[in-house]
PDB file of N, CA and C in Angstrom:
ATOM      1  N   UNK A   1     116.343  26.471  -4.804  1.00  0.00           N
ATOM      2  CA  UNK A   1     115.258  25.742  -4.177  1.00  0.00           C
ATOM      3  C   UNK A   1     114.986  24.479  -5.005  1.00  0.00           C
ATOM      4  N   UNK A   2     114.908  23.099  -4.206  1.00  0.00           N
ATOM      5  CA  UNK A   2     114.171  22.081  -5.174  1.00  0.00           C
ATOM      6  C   UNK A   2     113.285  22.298  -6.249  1.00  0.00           C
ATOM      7  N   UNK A   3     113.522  21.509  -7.219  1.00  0.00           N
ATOM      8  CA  UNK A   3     111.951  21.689  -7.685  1.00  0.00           C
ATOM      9  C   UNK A   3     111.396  20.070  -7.992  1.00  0.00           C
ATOM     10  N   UNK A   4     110.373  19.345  -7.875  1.00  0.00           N
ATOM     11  CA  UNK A   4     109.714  18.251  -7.564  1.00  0.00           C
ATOM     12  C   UNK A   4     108.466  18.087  -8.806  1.00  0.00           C
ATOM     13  N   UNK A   5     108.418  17.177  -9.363  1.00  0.00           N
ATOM     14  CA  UNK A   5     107.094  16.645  -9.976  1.00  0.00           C
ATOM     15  C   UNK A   5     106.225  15.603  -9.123  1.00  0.00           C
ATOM     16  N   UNK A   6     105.373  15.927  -9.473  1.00  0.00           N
ATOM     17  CA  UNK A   6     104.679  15.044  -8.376  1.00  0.00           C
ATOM     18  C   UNK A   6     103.247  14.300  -9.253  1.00  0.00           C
ATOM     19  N   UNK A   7     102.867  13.082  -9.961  1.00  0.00           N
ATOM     20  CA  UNK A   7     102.084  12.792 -10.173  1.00  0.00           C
ATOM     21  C   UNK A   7     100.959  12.330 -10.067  1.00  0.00           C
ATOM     22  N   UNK A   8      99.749  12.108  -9.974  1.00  0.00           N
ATOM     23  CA  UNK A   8      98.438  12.060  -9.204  1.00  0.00           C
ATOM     24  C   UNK A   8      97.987  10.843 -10.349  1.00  0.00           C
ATOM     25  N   UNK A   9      96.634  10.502  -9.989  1.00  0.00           N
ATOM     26  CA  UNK A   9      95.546   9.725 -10.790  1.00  0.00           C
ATOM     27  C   UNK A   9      94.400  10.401  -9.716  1.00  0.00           C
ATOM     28  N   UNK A  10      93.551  10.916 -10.632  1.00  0.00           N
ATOM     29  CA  UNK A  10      91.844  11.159 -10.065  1.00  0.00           C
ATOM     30  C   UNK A  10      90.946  10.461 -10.579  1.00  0.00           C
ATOM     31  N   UNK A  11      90.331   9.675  -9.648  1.00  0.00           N
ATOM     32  CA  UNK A  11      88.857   9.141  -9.880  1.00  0.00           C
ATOM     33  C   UNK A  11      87.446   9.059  -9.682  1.00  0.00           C
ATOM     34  N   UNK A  12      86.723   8.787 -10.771  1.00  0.00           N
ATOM     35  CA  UNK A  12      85.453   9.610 -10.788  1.00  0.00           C
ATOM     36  C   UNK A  12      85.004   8.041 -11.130  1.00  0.00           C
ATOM     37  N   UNK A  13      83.707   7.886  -9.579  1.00  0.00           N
ATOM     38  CA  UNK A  13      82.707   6.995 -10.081  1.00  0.00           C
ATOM     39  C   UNK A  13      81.630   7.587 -11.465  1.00  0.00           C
ATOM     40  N   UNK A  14      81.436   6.506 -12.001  1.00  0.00           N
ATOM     41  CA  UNK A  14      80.297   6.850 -13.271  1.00  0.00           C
ATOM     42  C   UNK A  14      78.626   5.796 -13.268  1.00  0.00           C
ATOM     43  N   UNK A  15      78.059   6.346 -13.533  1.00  0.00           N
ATOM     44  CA  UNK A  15      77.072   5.645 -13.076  1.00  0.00           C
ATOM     45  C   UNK A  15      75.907   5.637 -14.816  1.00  0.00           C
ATOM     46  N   UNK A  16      75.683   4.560 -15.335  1.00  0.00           N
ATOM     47  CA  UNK A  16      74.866   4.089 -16.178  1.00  0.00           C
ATOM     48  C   UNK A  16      73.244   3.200 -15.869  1.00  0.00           C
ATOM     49  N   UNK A  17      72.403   3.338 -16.552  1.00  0.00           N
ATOM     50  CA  UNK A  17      71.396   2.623 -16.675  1.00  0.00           C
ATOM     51  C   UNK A  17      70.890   1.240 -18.150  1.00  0.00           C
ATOM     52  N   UNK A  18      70.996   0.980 -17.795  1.00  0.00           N
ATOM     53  CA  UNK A  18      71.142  -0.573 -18.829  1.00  0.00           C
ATOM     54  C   UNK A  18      69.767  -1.367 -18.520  1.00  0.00           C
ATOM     55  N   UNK A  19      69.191  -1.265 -19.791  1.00  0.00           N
ATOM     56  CA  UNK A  19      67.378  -2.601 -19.572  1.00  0.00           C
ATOM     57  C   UNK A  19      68.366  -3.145 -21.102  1.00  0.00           C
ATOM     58  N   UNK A  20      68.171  -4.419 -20.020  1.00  0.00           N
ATOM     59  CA  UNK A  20      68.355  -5.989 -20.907  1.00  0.00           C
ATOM     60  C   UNK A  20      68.087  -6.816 -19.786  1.00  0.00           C
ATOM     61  N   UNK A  21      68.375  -8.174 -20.403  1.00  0.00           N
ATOM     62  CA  UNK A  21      68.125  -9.381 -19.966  1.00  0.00           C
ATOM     63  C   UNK A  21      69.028  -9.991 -18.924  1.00  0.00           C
ATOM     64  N   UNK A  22      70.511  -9.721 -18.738  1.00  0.00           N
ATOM     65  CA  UNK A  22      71.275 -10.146 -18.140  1.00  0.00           C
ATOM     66  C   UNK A  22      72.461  -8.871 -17.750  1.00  0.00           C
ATOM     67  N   UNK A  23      73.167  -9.180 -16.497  1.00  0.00           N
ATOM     68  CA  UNK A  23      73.808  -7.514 -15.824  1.00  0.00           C
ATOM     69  C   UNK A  23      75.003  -8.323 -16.845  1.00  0.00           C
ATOM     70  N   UNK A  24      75.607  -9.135 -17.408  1.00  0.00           N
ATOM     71  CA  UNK A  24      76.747  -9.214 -18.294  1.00  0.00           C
ATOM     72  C   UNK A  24      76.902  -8.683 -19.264  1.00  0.00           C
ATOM     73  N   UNK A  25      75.194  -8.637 -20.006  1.00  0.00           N
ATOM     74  CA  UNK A  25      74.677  -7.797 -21.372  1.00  0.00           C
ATOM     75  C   UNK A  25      74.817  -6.167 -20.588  1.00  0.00           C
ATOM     76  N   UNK A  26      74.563  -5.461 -19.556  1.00  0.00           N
ATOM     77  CA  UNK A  26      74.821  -3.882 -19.176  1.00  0.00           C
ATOM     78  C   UNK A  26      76.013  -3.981 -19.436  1.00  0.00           C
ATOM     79  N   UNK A  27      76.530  -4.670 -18.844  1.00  0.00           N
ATOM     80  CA  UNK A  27      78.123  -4.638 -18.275  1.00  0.00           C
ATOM     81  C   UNK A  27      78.819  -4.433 -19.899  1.00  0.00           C
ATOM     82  N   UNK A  28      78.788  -5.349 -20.607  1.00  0.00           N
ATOM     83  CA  UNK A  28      79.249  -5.133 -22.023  1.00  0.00           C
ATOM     84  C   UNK A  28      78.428  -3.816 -22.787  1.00  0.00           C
ATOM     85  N   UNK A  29      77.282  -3.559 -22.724  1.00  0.00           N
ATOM     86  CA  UNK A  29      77.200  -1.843 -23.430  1.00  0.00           C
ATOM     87  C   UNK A  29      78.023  -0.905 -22.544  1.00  0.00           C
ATOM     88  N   UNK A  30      77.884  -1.103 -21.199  1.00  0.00           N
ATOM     89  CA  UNK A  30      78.924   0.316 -20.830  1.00  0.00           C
ATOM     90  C   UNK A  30      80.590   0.049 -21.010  1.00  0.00           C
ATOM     91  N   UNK A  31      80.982  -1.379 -21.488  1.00  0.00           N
ATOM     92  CA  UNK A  31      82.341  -1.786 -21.557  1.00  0.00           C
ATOM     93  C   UNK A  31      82.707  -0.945 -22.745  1.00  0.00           C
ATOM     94  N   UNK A  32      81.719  -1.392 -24.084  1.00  0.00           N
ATOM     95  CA  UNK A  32      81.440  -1.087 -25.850  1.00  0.00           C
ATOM     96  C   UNK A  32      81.691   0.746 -25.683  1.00  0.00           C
ATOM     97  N   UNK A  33      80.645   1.341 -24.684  1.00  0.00           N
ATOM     98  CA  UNK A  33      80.368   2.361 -24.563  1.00  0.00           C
ATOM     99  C   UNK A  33      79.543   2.861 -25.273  1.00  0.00           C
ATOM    100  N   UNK A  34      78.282   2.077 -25.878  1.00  0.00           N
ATOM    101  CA  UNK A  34      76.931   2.240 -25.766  1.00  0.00           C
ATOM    102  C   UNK A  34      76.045   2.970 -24.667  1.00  0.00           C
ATOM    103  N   UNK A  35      75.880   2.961 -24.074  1.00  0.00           N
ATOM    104  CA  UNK A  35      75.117   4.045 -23.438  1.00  0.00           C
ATOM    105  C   UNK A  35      75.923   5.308 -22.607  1.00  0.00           C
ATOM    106  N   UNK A  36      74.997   6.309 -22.307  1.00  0.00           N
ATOM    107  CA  UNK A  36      75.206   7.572 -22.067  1.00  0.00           C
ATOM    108  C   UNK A  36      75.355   7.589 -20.461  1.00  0.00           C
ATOM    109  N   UNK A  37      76.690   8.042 -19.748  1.00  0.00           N
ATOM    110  CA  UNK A  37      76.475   8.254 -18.126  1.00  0.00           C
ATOM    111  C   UNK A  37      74.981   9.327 -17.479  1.00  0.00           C
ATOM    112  N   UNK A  38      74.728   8.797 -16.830  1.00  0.00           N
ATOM    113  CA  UNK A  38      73.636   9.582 -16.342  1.00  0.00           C
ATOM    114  C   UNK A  38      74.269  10.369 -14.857  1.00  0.00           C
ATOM    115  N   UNK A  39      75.414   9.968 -14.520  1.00  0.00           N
ATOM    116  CA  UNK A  39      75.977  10.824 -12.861  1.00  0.00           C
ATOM    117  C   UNK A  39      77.217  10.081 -12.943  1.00  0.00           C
ATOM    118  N   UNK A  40      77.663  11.543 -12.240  1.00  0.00           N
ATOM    119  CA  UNK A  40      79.587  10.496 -11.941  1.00  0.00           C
ATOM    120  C   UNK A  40      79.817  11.458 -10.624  1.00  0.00           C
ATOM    121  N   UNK A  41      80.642  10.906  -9.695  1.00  0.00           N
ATOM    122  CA  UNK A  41      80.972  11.070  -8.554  1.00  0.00           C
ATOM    123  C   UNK A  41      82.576  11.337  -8.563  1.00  0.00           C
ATOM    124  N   UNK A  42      83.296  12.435  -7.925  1.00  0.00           N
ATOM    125  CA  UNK A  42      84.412  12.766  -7.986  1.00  0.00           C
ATOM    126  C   UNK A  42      85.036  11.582  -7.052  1.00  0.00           C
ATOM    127  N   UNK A  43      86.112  10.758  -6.705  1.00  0.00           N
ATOM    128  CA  UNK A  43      86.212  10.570  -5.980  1.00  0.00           C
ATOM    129  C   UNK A  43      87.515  10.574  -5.175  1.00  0.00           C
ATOM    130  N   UNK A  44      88.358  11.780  -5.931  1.00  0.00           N
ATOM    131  CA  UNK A  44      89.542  12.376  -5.580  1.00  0.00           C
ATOM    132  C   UNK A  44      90.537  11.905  -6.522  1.00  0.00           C
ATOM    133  N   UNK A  45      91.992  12.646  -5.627  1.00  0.00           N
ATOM    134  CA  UNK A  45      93.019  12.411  -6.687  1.00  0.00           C
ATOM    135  C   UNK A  45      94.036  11.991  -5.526  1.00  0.00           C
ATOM    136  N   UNK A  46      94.722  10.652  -6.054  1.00  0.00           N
ATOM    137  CA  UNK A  46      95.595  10.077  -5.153  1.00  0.00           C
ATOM    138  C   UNK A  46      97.189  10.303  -5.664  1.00  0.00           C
ATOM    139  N   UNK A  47      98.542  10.738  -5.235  1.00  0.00           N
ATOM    140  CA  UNK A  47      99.517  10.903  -5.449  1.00  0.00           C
ATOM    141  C   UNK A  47     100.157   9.567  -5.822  1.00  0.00           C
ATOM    142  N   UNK A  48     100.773   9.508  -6.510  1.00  0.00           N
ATOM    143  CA  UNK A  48     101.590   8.281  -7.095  1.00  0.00           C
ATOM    144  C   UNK A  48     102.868   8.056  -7.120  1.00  0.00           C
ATOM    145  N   UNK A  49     103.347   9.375  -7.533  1.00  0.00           N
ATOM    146  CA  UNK A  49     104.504   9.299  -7.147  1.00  0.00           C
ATOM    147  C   UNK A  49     104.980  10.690  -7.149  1.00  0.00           C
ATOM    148  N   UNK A  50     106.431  11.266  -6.468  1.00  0.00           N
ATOM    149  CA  UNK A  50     107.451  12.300  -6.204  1.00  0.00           C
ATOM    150  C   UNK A  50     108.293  12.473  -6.572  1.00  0.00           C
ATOM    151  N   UNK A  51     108.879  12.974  -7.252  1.00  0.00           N
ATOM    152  CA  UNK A  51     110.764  12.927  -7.567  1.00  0.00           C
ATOM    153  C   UNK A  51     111.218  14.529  -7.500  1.00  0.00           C
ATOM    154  N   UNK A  52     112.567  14.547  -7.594  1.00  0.00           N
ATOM    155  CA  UNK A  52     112.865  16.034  -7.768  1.00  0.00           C
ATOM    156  C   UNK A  52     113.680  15.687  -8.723  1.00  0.00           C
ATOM    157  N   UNK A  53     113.543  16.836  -9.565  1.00  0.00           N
ATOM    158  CA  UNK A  53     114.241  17.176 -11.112  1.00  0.00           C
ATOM    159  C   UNK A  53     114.909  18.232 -10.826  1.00  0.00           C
ATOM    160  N   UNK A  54     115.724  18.373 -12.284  1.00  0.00           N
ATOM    161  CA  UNK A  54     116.564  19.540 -12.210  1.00  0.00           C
ATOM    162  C   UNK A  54     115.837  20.107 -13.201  1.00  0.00           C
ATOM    163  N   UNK A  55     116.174  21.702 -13.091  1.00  0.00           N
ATOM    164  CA  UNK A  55     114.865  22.452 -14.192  1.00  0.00           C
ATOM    165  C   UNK A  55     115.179  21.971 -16.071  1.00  0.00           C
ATOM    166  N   UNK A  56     116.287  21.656 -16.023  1.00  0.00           N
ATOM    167  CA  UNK A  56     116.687  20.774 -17.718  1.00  0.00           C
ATOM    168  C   UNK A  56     115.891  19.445 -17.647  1.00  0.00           C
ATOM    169  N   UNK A  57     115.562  18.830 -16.517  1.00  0.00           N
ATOM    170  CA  UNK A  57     114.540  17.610 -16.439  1.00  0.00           C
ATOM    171  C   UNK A  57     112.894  17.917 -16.692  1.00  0.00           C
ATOM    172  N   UNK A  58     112.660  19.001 -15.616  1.00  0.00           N
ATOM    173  CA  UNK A  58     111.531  19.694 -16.151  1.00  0.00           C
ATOM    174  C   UNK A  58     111.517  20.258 -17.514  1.00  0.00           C
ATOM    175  N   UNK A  59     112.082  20.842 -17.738  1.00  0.00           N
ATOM    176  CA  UNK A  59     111.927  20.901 -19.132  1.00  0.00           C
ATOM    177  C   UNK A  59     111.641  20.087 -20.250  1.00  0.00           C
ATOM    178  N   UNK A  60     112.423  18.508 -20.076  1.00  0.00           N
ATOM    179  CA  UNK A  60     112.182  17.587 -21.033  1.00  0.00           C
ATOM    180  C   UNK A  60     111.012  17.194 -20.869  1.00  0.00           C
ATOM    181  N   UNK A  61     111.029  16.884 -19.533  1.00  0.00           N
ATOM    182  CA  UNK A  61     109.284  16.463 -19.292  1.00  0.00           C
ATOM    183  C   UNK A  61     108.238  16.873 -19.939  1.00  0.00           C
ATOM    184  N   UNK A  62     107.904  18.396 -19.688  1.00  0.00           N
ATOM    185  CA  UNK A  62     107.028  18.879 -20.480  1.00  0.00           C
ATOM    186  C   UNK A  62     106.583  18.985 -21.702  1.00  0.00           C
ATOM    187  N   UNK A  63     108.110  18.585 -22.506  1.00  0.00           N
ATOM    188  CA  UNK A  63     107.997  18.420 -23.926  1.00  0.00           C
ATOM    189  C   UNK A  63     107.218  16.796 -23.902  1.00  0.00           C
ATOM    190  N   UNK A  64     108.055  16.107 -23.224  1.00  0.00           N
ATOM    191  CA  UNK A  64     107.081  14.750 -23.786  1.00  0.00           C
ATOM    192  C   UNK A  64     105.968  14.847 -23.549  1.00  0.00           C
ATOM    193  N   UNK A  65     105.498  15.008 -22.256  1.00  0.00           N
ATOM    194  CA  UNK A  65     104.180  15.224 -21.942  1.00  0.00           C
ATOM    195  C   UNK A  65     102.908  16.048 -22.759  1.00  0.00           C
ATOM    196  N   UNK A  66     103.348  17.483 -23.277  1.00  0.00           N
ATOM    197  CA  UNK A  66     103.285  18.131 -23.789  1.00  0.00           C
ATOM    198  C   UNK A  66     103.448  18.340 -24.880  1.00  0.00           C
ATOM    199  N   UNK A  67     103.996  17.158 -26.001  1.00  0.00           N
ATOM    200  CA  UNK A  67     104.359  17.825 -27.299  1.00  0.00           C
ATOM    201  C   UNK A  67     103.894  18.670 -28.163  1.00  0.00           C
ATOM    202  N   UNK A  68     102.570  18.880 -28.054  1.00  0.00           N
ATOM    203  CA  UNK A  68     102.108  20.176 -29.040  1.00  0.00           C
ATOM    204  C   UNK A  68     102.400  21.098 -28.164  1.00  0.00           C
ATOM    205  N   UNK A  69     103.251  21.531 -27.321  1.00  0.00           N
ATOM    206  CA  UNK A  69     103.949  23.013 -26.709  1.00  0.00           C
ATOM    207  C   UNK A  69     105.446  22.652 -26.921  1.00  0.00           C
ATOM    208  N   UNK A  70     105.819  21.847 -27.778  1.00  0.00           N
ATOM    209  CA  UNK A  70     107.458  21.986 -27.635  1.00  0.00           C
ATOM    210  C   UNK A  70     107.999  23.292 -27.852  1.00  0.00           C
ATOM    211  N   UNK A  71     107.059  23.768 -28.836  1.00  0.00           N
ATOM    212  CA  UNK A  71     107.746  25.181 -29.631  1.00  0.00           C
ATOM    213  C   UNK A  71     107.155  26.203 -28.506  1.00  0.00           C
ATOM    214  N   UNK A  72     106.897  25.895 -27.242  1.00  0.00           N
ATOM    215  CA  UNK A  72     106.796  27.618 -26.102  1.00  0.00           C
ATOM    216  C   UNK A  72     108.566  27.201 -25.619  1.00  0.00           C
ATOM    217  N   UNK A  73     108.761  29.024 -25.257  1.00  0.00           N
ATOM    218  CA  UNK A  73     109.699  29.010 -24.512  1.00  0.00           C
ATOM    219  C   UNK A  73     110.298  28.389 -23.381  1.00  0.00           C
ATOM    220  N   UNK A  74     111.343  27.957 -22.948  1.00  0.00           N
ATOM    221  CA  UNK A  74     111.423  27.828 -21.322  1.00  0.00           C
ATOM    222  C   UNK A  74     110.746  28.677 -20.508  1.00  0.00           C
ATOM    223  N   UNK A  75     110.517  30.183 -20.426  1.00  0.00           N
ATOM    224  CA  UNK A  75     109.966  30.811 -19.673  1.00  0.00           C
ATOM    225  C   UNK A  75     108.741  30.529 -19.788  1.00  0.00           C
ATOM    226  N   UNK A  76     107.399  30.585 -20.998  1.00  0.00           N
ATOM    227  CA  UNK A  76     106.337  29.765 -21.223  1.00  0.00           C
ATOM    228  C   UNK A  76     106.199  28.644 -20.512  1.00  0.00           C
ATOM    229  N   UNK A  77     106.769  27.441 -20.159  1.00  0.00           N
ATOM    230  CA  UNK A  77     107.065  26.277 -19.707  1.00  0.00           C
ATOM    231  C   UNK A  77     107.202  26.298 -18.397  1.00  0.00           C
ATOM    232  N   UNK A  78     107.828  27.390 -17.729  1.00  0.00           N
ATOM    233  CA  UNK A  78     108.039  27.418 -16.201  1.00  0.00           C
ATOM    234  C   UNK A  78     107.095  28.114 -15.546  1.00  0.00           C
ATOM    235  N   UNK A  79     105.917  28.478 -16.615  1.00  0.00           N
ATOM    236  CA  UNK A  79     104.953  28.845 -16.133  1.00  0.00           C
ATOM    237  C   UNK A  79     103.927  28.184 -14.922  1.00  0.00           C
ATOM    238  N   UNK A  80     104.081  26.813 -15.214  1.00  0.00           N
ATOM    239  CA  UNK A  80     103.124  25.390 -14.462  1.00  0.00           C
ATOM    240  C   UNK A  80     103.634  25.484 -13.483  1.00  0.00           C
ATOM    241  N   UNK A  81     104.844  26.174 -12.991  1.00  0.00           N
ATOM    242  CA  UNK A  81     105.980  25.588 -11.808  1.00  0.00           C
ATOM    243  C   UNK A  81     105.099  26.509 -10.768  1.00  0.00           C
ATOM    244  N   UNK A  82     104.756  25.922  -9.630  1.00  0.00           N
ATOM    245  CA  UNK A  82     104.524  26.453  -8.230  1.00  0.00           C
ATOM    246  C   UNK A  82     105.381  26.771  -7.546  1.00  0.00           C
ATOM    247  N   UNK A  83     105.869  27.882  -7.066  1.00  0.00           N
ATOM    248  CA  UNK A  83     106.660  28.573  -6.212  1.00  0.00           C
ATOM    249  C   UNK A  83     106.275  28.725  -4.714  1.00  0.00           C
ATOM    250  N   UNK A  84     106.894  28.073  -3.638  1.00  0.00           N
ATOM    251  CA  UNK A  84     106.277  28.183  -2.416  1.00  0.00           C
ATOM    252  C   UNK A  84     107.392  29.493  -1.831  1.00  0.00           C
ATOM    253  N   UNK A  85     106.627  30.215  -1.080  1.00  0.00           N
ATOM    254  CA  UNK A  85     107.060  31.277  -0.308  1.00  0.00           C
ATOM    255  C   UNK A  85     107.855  31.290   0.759  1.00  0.00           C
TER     256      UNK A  85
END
């Protein structure tokens, strides 16, 4: 059976409150990251991209991705893999 990586990006609105004098002065504390979010909004996860690997591809992957798990097994490792029925 194939097996496919598939990568996403999820984004979450964040929402801050800023008293100063000018919205350039907010804009630069939440840039700095001076102040604290007060609400954030999920606003999903969009696919980016698809490929299919061979399970020696998956494998490397995970190591880069992953380097503090280099040292789990392959079987450890093929754990993430989704199996469709």
């Amino acid at each position: 059976m194939p097996l496919f990586i598939v990568e996403t990006v999820r984004l979450f609105r964040h929402t801050y409150a800023v008293e100063c004098e000018k919205s350039e002065y907010a804009m630069d504390y939440v840039t700095c990251e001076e102040v604290e979010e007060f609400g954030q909004t999920d606003l999903g996860e969009t696919i980016t991209s698809t490929r299919e690997v061979t399970m020696a591809e998956y494998l490397l992957e995970f190591d880069k991705i992953t380097d503090y798990l280099k040292s789990w097994s392959p079987e450890q490792k093929m754990r993430f893999i989704k199996c469709s029925e």
